[in-house]
C-alpha atoms as a PDB file:
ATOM      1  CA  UNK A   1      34.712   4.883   7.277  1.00  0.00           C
ATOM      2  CA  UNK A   2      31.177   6.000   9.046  1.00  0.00           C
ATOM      3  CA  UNK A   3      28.029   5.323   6.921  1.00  0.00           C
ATOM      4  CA  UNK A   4      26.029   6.382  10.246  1.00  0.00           C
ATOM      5  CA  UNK A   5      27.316   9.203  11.635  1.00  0.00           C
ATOM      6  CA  UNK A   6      26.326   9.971  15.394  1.00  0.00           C
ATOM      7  CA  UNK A   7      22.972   7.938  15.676  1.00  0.00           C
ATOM      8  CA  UNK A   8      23.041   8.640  19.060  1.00  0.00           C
ATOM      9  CA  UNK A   9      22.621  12.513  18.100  1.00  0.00           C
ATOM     10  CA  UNK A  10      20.059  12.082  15.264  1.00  0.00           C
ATOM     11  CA  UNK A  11      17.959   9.895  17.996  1.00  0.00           C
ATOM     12  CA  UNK A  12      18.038  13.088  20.369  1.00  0.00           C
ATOM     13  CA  UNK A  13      16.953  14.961  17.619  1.00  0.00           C
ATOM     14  CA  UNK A  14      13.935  13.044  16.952  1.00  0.00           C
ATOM     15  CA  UNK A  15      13.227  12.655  20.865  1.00  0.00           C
ATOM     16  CA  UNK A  16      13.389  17.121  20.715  1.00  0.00           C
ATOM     17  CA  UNK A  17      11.187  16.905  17.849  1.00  0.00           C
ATOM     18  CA  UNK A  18       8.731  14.196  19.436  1.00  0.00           C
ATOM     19  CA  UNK A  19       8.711  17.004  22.486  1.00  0.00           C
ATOM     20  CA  UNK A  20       8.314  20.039  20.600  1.00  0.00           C
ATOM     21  CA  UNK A  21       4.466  19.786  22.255  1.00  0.00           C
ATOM     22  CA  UNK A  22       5.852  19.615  25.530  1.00  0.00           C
ATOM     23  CA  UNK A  23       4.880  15.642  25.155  1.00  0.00           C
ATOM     24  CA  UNK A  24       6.559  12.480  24.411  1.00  0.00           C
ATOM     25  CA  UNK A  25       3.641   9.790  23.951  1.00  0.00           C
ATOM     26  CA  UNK A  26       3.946   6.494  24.441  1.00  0.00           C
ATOM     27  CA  UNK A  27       3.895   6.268  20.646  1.00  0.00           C
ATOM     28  CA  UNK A  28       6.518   8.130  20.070  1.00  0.00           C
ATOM     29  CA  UNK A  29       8.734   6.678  22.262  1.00  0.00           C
ATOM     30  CA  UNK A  30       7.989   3.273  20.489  1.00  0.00           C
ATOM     31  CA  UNK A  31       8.499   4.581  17.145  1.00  0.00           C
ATOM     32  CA  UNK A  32      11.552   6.527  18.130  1.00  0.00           C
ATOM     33  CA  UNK A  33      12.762   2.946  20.047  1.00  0.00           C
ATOM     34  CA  UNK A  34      11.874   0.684  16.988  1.00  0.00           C
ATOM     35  CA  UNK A  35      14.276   3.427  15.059  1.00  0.00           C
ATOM     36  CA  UNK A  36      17.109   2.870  17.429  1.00  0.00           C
ATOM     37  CA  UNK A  37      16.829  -0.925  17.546  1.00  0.00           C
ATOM     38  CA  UNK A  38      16.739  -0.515  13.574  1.00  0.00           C
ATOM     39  CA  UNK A  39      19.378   1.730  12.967  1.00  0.00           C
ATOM     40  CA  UNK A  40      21.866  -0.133  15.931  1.00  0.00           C
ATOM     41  CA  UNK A  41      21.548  -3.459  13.861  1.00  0.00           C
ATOM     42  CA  UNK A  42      22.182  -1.302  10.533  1.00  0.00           C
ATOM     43  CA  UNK A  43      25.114   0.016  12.495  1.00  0.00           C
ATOM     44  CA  UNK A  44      26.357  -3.510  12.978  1.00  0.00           C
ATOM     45  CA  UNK A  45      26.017  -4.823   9.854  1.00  0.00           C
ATOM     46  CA  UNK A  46      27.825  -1.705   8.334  1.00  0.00           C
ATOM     47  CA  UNK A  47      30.690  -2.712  10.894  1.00  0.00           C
ATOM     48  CA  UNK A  48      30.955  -5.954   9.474  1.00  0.00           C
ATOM     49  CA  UNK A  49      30.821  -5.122   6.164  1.00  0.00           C
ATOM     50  CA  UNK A  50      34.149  -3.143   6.698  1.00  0.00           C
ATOM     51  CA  UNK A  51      35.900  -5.569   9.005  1.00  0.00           C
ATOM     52  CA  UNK A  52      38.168  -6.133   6.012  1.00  0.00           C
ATOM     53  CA  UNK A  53      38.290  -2.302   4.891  1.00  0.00           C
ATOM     54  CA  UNK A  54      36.061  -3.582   1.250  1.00  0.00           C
ATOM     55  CA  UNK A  55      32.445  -3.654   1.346  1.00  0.00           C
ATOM     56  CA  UNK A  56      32.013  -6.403  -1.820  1.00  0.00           C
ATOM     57  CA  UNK A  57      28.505  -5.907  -4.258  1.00  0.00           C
ATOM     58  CA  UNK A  58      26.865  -8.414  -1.996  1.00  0.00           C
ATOM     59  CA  UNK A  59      27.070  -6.865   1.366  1.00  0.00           C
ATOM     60  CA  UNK A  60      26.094  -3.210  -0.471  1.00  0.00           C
ATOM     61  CA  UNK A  61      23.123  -5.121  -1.740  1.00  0.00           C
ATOM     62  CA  UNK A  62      22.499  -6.303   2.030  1.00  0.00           C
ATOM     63  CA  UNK A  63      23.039  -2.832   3.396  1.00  0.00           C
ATOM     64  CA  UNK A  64      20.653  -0.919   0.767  1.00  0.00           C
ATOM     65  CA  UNK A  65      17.751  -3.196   1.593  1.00  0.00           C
ATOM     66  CA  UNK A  66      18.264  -3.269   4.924  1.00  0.00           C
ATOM     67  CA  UNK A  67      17.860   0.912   4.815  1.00  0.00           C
ATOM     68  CA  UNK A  68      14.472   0.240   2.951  1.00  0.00           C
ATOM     69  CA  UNK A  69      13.324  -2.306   5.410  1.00  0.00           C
ATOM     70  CA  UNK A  70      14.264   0.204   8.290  1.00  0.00           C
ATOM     71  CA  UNK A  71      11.649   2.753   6.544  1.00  0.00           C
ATOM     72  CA  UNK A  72       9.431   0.326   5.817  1.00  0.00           C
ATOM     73  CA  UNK A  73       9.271  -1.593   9.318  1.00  0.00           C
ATOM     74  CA  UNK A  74       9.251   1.971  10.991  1.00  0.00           C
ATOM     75  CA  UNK A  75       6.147   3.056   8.700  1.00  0.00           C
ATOM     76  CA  UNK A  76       3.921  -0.241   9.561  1.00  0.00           C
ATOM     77  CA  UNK A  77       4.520   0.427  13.336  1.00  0.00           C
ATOM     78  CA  UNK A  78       4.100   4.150  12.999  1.00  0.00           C
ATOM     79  CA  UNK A  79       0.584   2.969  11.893  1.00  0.00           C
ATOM     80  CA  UNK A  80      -0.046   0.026  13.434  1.00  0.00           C
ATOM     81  CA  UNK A  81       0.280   1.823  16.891  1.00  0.00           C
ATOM     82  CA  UNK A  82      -2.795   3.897  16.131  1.00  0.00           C
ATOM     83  CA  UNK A  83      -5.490   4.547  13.818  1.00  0.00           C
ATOM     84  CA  UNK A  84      -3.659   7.719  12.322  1.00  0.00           C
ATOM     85  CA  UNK A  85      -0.413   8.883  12.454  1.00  0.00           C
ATOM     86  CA  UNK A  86      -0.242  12.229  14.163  1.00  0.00           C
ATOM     87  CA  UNK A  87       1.844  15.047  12.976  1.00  0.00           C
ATOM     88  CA  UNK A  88       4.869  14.466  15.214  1.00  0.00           C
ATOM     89  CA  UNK A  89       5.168  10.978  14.118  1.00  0.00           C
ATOM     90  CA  UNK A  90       5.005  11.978  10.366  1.00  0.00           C
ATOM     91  CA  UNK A  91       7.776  14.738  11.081  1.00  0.00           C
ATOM     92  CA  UNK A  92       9.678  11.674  12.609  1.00  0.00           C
ATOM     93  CA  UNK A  93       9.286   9.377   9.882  1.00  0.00           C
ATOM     94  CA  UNK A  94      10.180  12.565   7.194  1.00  0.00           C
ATOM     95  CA  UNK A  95      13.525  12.966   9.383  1.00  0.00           C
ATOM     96  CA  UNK A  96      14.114   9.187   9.761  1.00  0.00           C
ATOM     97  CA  UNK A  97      14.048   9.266   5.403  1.00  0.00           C
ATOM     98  CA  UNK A  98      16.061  12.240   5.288  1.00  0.00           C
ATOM     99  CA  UNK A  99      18.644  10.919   7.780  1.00  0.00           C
ATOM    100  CA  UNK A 100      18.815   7.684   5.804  1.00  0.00           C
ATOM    101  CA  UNK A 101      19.064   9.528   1.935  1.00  0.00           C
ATOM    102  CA  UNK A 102      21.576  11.522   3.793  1.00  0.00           C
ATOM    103  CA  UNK A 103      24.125   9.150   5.156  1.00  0.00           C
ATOM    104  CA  UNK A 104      22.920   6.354   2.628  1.00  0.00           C
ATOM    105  CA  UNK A 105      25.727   4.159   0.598  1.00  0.00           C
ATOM    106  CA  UNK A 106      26.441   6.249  -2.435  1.00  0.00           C
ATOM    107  CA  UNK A 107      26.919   3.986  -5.594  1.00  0.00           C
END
């Protein structure tokens, strides 16, 4: 069972995206780097969840609020990093939430 299909795909996706310009800022090479770190510990987590094929009500619980804080801690770097959040990055964060609802733990 896969609840994150490919992240290594989705993450060139976002880099294309980030390039469409012709230009990968600094920026969005953090962002896009704070999304891998995110989504490689929400990869682990889902692994251990199914070491024993069941995921139980508690580690569902873990897994849906670590998805939120993924958004969230994205979105506070996203505008942390500068005063506004430019067009790429939004496009980023709109693909990050779709890739999440997407491939999210269906209750």
């Amino acid at each position: 069972m896969t609840l994150i299909p490919d992240p290594l795909s989705f993450l060139k996706d976002l880099i294309a995206i980030a390039k469409k310009d012709n230009i990968l800022s600094s920026e969005e090479r953090k962002l896009i780097d704070r999304i891998s770190r995110n989504l490689r510990k929400y990869e682990d987590a889902v692994n251990m969840a199914l070491e024993d094929g069941v995921i139980t009500s508690e580690e569902l619980k873990s897994l849906l609020h670590m998805q939120k804080r993924i958004v969230e801690d994205v979105t506070r770097k996203a505008e942390k990093m500068t005063d506004k959040v430019t067009e790429d990055e939004k496009i980023i964060l709109a693909r990050l939430l779709e890739y999440i609802a997407d491939h999210s733990i269906k209750v």
